[in-house]
N, C-alpha and C. Protein backbone atom coordinates (compact mmCIF):
# COMPACT_ATOMS: atom_id res chain seq x y z
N UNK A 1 11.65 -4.67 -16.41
CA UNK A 1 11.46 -3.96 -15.16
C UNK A 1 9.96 -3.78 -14.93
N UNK A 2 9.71 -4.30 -13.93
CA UNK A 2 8.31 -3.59 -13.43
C UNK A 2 8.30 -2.51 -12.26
N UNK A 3 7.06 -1.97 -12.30
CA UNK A 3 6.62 -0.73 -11.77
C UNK A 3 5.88 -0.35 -11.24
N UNK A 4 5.47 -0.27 -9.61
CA UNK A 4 4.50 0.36 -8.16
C UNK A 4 4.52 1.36 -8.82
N UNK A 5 3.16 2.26 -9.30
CA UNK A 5 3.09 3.65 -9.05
C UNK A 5 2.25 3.60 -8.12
N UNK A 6 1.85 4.86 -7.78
CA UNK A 6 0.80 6.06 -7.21
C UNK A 6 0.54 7.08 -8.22
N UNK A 7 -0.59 7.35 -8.16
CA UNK A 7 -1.33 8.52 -8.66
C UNK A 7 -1.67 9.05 -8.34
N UNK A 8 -1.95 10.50 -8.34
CA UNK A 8 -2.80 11.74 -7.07
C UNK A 8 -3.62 12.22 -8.56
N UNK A 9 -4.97 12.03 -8.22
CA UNK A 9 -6.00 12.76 -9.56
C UNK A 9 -6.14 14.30 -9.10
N UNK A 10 -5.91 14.81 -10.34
CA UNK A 10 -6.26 16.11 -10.00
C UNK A 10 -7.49 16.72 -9.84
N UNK A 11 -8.20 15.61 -10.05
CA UNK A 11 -9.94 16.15 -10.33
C UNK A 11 -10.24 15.99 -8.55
N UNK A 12 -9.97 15.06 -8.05
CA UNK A 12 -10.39 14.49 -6.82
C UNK A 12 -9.60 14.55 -5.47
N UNK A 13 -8.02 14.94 -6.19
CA UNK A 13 -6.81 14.56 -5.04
C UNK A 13 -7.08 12.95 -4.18
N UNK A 14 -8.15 12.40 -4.68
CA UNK A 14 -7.34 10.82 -4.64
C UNK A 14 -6.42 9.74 -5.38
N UNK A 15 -6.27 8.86 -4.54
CA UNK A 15 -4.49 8.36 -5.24
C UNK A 15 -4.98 6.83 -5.93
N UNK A 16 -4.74 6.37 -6.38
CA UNK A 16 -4.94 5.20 -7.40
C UNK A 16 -3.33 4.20 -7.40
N UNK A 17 -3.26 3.15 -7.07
CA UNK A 17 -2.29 2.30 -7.06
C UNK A 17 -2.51 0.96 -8.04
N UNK A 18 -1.46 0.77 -9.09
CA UNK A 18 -0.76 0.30 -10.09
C UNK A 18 0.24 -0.25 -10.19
N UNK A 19 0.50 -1.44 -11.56
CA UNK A 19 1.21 -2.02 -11.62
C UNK A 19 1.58 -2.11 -13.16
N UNK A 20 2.92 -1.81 -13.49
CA UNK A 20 2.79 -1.95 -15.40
C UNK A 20 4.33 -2.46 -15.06
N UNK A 21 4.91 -2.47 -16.83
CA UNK A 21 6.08 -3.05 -17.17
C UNK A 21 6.58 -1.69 -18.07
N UNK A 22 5.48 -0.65 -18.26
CA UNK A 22 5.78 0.74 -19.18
C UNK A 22 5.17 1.70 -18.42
N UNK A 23 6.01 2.45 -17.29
CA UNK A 23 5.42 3.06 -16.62
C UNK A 23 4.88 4.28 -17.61
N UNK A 24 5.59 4.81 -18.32
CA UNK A 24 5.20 6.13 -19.54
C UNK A 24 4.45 5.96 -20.04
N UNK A 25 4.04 5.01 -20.41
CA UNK A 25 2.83 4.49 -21.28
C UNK A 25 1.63 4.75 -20.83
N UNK A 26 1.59 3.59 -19.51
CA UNK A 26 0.71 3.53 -18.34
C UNK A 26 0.08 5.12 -18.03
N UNK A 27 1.29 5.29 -17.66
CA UNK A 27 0.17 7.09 -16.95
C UNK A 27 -0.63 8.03 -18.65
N UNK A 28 0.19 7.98 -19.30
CA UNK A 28 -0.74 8.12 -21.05
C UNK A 28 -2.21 7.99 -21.20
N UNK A 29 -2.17 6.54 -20.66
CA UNK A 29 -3.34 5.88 -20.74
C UNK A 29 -4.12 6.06 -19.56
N UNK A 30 -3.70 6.56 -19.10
CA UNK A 30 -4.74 7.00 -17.57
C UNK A 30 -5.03 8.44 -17.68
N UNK A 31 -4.33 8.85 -18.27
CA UNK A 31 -4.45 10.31 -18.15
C UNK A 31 -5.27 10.79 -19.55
N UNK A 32 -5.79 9.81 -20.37
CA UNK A 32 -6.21 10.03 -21.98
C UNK A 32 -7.79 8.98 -21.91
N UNK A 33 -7.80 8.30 -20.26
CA UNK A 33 -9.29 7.82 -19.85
C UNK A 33 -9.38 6.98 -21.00
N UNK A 34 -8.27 6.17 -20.94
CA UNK A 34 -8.09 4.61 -21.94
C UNK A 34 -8.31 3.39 -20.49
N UNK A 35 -8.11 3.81 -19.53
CA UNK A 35 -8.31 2.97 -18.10
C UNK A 35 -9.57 2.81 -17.39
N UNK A 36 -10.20 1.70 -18.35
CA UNK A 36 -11.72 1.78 -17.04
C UNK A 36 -11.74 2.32 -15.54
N UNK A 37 -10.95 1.68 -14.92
CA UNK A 37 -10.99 2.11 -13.42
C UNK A 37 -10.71 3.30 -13.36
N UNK A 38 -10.61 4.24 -13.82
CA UNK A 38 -9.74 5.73 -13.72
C UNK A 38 -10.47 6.62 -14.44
N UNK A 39 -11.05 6.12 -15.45
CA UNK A 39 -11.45 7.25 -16.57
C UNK A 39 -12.21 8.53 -16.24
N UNK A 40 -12.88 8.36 -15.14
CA UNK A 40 -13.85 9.78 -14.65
C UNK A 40 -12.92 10.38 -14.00
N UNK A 41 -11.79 9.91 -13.21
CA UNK A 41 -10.38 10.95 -12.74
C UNK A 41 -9.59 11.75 -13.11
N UNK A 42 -9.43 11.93 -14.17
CA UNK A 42 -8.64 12.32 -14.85
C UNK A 42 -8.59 13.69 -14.76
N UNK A 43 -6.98 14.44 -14.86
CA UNK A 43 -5.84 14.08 -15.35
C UNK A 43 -5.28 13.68 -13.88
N UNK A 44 -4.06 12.92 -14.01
CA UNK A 44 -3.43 12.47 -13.06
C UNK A 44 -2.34 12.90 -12.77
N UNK A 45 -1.81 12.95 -11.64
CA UNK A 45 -0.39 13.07 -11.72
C UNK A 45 0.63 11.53 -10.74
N UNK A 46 1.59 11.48 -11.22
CA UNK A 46 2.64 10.51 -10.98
C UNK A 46 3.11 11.29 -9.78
N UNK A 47 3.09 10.49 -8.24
CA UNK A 47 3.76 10.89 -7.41
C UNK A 47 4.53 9.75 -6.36
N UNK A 48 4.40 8.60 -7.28
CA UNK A 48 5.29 7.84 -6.30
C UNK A 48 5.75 6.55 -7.32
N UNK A 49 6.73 6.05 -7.65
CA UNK A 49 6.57 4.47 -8.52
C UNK A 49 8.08 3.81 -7.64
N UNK A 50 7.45 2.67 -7.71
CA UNK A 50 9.16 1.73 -7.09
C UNK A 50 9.51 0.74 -8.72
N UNK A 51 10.41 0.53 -8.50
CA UNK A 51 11.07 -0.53 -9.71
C UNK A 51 11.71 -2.07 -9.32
N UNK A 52 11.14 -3.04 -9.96
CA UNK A 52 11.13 -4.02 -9.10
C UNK A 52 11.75 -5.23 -10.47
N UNK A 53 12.59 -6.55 -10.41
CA UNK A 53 12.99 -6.73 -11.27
C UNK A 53 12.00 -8.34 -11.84
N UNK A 54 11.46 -8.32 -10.98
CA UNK A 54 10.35 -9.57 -10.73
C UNK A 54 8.88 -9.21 -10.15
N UNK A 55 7.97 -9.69 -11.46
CA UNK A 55 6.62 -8.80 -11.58
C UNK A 55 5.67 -9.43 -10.36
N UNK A 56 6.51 -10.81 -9.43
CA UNK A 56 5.71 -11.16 -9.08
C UNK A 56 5.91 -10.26 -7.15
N UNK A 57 7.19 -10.10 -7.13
CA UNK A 57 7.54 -8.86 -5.94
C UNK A 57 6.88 -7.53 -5.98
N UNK A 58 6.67 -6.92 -7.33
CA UNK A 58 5.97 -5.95 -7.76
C UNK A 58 4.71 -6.60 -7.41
N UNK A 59 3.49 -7.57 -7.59
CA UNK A 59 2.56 -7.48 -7.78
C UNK A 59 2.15 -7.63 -5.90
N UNK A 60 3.30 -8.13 -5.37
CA UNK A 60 3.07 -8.59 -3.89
C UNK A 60 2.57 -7.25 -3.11
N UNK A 61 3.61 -6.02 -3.53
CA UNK A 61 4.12 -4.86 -3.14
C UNK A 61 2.69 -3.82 -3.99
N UNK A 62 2.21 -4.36 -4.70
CA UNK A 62 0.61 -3.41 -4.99
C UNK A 62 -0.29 -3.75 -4.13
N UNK A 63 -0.09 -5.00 -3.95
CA UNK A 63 -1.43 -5.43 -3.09
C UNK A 63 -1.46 -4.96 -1.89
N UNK A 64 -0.03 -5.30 -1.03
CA UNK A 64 0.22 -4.39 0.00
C UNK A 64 -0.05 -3.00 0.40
N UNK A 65 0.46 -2.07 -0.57
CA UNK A 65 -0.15 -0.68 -1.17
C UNK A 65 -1.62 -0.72 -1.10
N UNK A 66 -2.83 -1.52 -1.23
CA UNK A 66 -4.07 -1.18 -1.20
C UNK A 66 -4.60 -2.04 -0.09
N UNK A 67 -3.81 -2.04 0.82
CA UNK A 67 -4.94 -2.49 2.21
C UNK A 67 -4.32 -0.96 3.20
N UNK A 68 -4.72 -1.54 3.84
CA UNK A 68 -5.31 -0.73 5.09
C UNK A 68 -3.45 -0.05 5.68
N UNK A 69 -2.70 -1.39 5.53
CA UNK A 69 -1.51 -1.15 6.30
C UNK A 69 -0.62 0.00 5.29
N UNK A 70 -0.86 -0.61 3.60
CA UNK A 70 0.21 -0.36 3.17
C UNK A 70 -0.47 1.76 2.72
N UNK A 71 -2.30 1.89 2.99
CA UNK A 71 -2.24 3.40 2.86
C UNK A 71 -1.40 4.23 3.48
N UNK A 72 -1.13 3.57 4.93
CA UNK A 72 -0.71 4.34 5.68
C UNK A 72 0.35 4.61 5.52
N UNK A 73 1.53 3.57 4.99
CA UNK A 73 2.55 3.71 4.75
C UNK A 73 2.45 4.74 3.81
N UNK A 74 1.91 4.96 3.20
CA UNK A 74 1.86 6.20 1.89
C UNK A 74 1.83 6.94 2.36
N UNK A 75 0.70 7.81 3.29
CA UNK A 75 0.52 8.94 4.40
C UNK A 75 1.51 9.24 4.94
N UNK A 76 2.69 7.87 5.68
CA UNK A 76 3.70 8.28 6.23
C UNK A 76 4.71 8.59 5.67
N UNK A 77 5.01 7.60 4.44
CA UNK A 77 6.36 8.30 3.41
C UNK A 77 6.17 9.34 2.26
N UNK A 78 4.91 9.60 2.36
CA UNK A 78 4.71 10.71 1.53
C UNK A 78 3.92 11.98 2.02
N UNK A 79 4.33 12.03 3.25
CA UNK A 79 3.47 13.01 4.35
C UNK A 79 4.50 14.34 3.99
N UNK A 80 5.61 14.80 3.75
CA UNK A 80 5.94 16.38 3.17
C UNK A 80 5.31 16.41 2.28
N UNK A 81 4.83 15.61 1.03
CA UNK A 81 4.36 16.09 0.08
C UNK A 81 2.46 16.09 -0.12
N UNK A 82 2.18 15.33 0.50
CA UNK A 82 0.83 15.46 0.83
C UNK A 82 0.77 16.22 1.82
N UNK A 83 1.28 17.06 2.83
CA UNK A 83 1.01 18.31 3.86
C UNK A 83 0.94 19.72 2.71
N UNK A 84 2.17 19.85 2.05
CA UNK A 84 2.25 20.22 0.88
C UNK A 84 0.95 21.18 0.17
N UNK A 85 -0.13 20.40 0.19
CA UNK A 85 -1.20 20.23 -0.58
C UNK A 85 -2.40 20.86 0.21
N UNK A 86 -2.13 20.79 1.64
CA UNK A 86 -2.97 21.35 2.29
C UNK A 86 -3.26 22.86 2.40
């Protein structure tokens, strides 16, 4: 199984988008600043992951997630819980 997360840092309240095969693991290691890209963020929290059964639909579906179209989609399907916060 692979795995879309999102991350919301608690240091920053920005979100970080990912791709693993161990999602438990994964956030471990992000949250213990074993993740170059992440390490000054830390701690994180897990607020969104999809499950996908082919890494290469998963990897389609991250990339999507980090342009322009797929932020928004985040803003929009995760807008109770990011209002939330305000």
């Amino acid at each position: 199984m692979w795995y879309v997360y999102i991350l919301e840092s608690l240091r920053d309240n920005n979100h970080y988008v990912g791709l693993t095969n161990d999602l438990r693991s994964r956030l471990e290691k992000h949250n213990k600043g074993k993740i170059i890209s992440t390490k000054l963020r830390t701690p994180f929290k897990l607020i969104h992951y999809e499950a996908y059964l082919n890494k290469n639909d998963a990897a389609n579906r991250e990339q999507f997630l980090k342009t322009g179209w797929g932020k928004n989609w985040i803003k929009r399907n995760l807008e109770n819980y990011l209002n939330l916060k305000s």
